[in-house]
C-alpha atoms as a PDB file:
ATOM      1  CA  UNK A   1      -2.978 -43.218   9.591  1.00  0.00           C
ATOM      2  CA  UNK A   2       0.255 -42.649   7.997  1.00  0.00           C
ATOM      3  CA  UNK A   3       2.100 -43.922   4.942  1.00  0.00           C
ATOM      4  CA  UNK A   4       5.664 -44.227   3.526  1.00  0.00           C
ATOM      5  CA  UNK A   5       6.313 -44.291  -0.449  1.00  0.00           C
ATOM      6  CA  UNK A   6       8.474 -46.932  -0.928  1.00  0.00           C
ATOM      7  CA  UNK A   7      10.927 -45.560  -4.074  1.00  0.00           C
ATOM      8  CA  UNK A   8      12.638 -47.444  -7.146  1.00  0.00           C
ATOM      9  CA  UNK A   9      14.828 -45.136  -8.063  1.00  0.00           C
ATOM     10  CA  UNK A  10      12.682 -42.262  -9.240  1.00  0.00           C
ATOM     11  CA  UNK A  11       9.771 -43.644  -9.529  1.00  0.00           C
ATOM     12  CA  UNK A  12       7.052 -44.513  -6.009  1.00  0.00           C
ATOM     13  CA  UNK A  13       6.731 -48.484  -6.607  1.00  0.00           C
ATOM     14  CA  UNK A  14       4.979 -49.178  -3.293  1.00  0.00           C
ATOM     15  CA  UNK A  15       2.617 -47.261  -0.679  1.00  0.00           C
ATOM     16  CA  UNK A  16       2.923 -48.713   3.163  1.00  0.00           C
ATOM     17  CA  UNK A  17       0.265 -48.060   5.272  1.00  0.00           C
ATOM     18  CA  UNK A  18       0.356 -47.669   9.068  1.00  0.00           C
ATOM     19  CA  UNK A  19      -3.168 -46.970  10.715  1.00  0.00           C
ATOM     20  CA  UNK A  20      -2.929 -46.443  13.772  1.00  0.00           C
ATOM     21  CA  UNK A  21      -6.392 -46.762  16.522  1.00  0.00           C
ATOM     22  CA  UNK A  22      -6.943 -45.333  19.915  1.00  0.00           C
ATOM     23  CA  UNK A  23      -7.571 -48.248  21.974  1.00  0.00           C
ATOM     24  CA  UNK A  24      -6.921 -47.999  25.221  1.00  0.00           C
ATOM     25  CA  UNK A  25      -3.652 -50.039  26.184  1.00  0.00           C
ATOM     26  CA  UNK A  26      -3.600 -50.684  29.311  1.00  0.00           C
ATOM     27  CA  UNK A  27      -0.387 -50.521  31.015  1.00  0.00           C
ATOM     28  CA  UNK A  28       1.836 -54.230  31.335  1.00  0.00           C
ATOM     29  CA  UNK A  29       2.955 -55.025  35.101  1.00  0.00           C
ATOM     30  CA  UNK A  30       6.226 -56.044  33.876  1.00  0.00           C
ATOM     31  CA  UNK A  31       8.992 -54.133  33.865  1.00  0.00           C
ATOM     32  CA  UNK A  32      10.289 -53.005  30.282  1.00  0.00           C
ATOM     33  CA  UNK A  33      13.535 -51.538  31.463  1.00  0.00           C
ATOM     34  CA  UNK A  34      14.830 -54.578  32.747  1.00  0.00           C
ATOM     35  CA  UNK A  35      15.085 -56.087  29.378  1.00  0.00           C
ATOM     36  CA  UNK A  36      16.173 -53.087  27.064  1.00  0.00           C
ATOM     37  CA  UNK A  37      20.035 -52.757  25.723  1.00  0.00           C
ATOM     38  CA  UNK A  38      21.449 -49.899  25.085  1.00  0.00           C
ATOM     39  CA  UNK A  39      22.756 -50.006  21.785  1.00  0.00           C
ATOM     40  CA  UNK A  40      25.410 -47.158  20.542  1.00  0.00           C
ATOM     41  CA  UNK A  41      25.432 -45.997  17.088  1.00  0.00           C
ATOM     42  CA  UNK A  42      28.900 -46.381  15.513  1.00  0.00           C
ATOM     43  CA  UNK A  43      30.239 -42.860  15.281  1.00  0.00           C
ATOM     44  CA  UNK A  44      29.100 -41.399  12.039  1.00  0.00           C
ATOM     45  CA  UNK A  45      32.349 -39.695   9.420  1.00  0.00           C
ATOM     46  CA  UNK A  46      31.601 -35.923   9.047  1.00  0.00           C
ATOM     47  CA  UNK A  47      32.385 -34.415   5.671  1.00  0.00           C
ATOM     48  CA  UNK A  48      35.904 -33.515   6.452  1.00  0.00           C
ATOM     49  CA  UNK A  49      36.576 -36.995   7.423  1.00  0.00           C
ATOM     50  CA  UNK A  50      35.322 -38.190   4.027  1.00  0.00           C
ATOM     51  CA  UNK A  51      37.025 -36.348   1.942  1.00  0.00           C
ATOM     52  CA  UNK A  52      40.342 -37.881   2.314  1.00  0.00           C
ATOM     53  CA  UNK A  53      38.905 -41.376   2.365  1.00  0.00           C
ATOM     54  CA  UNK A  54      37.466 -40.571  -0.965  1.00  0.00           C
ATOM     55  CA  UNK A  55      40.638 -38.644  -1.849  1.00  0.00           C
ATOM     56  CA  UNK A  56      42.626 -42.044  -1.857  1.00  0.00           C
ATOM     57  CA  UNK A  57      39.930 -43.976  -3.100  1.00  0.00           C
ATOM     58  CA  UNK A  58      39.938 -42.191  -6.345  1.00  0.00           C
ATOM     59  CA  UNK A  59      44.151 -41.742  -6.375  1.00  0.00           C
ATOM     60  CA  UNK A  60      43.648 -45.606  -7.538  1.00  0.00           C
ATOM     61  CA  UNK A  61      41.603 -45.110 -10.114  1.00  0.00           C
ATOM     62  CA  UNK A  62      42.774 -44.637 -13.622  1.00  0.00           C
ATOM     63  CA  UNK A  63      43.597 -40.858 -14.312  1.00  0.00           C
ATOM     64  CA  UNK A  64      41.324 -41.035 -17.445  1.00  0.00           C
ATOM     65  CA  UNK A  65      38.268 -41.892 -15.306  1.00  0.00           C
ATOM     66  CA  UNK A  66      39.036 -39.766 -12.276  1.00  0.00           C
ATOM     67  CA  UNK A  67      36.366 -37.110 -12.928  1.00  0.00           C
ATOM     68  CA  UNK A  68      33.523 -39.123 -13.773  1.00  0.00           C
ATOM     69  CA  UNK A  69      30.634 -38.348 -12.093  1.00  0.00           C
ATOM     70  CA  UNK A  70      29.354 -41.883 -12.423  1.00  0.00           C
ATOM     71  CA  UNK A  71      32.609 -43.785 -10.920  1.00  0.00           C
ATOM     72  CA  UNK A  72      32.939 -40.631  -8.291  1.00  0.00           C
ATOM     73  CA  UNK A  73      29.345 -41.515  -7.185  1.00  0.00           C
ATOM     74  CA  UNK A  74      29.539 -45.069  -6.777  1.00  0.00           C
ATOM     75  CA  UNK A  75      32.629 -44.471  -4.815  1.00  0.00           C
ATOM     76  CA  UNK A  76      31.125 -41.929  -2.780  1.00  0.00           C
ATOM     77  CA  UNK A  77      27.719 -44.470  -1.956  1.00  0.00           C
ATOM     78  CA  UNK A  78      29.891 -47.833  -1.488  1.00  0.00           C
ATOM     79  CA  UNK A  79      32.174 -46.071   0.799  1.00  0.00           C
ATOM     80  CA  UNK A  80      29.398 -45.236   3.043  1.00  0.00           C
ATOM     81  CA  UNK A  81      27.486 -48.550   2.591  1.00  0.00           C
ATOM     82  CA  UNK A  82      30.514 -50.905   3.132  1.00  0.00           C
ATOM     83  CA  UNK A  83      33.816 -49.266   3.826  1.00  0.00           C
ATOM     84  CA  UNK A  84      37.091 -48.742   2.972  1.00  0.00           C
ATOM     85  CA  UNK A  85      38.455 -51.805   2.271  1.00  0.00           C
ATOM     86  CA  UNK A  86      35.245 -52.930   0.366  1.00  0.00           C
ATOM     87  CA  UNK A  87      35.812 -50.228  -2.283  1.00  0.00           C
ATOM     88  CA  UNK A  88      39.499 -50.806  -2.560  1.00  0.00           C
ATOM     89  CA  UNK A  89      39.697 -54.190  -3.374  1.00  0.00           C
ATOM     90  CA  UNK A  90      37.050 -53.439  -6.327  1.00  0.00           C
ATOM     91  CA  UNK A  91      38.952 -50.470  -7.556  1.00  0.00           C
ATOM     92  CA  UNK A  92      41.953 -52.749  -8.041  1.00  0.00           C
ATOM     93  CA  UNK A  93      39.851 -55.855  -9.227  1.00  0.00           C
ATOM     94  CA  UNK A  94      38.441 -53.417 -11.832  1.00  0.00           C
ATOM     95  CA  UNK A  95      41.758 -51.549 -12.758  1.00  0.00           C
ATOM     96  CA  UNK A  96      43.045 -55.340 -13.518  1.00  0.00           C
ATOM     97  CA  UNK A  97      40.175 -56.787 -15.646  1.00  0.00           C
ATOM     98  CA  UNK A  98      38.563 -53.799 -16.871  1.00  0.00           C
ATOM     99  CA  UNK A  99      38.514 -53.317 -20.775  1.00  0.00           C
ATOM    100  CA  UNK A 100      35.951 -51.474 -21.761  1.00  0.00           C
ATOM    101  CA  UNK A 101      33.480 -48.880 -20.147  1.00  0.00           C
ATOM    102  CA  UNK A 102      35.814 -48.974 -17.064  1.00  0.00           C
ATOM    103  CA  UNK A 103      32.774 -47.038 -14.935  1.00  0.00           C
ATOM    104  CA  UNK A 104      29.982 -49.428 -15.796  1.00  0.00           C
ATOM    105  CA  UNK A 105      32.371 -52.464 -15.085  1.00  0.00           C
ATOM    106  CA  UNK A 106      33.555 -50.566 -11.459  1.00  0.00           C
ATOM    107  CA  UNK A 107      29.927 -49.966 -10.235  1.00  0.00           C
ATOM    108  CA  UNK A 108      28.996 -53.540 -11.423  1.00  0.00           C
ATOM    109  CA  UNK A 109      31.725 -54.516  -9.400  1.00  0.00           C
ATOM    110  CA  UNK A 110      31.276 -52.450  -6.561  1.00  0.00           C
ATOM    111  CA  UNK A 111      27.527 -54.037  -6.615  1.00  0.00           C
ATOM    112  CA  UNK A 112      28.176 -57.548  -6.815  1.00  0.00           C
ATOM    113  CA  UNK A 113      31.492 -57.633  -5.173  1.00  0.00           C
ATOM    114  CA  UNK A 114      33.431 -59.551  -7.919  1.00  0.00           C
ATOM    115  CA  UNK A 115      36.719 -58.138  -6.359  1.00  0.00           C
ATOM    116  CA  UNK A 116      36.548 -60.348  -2.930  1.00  0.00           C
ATOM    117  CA  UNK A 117      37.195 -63.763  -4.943  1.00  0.00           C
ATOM    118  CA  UNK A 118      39.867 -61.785  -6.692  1.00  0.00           C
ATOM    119  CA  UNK A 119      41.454 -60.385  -3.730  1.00  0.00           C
ATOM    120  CA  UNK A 120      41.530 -64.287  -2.134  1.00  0.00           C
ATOM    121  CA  UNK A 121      43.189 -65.258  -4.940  1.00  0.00           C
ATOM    122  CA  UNK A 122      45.731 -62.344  -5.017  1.00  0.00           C
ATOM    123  CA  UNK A 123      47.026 -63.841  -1.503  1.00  0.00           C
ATOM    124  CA  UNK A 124      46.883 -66.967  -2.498  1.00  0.00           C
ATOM    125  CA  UNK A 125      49.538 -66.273  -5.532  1.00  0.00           C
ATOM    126  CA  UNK A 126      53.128 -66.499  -3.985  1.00  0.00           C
ATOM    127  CA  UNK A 127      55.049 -63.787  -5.692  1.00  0.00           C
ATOM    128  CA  UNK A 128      57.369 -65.140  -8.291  1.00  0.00           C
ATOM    129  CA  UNK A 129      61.471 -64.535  -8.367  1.00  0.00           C
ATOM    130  CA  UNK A 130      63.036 -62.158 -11.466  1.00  0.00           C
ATOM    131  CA  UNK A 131      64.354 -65.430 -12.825  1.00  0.00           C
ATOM    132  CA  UNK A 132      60.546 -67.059 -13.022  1.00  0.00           C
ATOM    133  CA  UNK A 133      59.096 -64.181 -14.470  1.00  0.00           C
ATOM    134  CA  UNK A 134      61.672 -63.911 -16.929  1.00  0.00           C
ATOM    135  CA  UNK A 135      60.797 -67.273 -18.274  1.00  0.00           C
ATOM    136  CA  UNK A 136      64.230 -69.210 -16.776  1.00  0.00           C
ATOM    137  CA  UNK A 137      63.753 -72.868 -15.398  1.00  0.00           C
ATOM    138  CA  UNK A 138      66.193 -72.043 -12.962  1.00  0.00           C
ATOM    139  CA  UNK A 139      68.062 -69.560 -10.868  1.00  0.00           C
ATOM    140  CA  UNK A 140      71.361 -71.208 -11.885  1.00  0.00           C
ATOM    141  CA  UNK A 141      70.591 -70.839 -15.554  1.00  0.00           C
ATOM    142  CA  UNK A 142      69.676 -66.970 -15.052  1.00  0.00           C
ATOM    143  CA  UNK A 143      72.497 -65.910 -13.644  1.00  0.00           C
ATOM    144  CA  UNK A 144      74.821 -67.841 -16.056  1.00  0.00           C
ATOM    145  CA  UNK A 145      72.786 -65.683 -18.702  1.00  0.00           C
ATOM    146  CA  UNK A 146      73.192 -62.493 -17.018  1.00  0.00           C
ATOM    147  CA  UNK A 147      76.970 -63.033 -16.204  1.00  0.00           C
ATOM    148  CA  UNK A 148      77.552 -63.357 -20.069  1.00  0.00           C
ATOM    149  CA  UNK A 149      75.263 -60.530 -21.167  1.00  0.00           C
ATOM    150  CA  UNK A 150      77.144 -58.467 -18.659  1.00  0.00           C
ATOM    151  CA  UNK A 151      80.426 -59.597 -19.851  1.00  0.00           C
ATOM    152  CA  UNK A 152      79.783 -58.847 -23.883  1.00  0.00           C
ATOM    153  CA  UNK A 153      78.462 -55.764 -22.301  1.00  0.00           C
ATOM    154  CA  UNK A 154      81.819 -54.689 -20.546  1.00  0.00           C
ATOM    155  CA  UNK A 155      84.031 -55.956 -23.261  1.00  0.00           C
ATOM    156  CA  UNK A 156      82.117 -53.844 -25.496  1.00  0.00           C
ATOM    157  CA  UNK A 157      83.403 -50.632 -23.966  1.00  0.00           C
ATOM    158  CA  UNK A 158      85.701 -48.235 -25.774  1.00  0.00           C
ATOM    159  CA  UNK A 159      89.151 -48.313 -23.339  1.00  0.00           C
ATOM    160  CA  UNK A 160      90.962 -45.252 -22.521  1.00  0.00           C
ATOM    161  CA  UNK A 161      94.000 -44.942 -23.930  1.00  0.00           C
END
């Protein structure tokens, strides 16, 4: 026989068995080749390929929370597990809702994907003109606004005499 331990984080939570007899099998008349695929792994990233990955992975983090070994490792296992863009789009989701314990809320993101609803809705939201951020109804009434302001501005200047 042989047997696995089946982990929960530190700690063996399961034992699977595999016993194994020596019957004869006797061979099948079919043949097996016929019906096997080949399959080809996906090409696996050495270390040097990681590194810059990870390098611009954590350039989007907050600088306060760059060395943590907690958001470095949850970067580091995501990366592999899902990818690039999987990562990414949780970094930003957390940068933008994040309050407190900015790791904590990361790897809870990074586990439960909250940033793929987010990053939807990011698309979704055309990006506004200067004058509609700025609180104007119009574009008219902005640059009426900012023609004044830049005429007090200019008549405001000491002239050379």
């Amino acid at each position: 026989f042989e047997f696995d331990e089946i982990k929960y984080g530190r700690k063996v939570g399961a034992i699977c068995f595999r016993i194994i007899s020596k019957k004869y099998v006797e061979a099948p008349t079919v043949d097996i080749s016929s019906n096997v695929t080949l399959i080809t792994p996906e090409p696996f990233l050495s270390e040097n390929q990681i590194k810059p990955v990870l390098t611009e992975l954590t350039s989007l983090v907050p600088e306060q929370h760059k060395t943590k070994k907690t958001v470095q490792a949850g970067l580091k296992s995501y990366e592999k597990k899902h990818g690039f863009d999987y990562v990414k789009r949780n970094i930003l989701y957390s940068n933008s809702k994040a309050d407190k314990s900015y790791a904590g809320f990361l790897n809870k993101s990074l586990k439960d994907d909250w940033g793929h609803d987010w990053e939807l809705e990011q698309k979704e939201v055309p990006v506004k003109e200067v004058w509609e951020r700025q609180g104007f109804t119009s574009e008219k009434e902005y640059n009426e606004i900012m023609y004044r302001k830049q005429m007090k501005n200019y008549n405001k200047k000491p002239r050379p005499d």
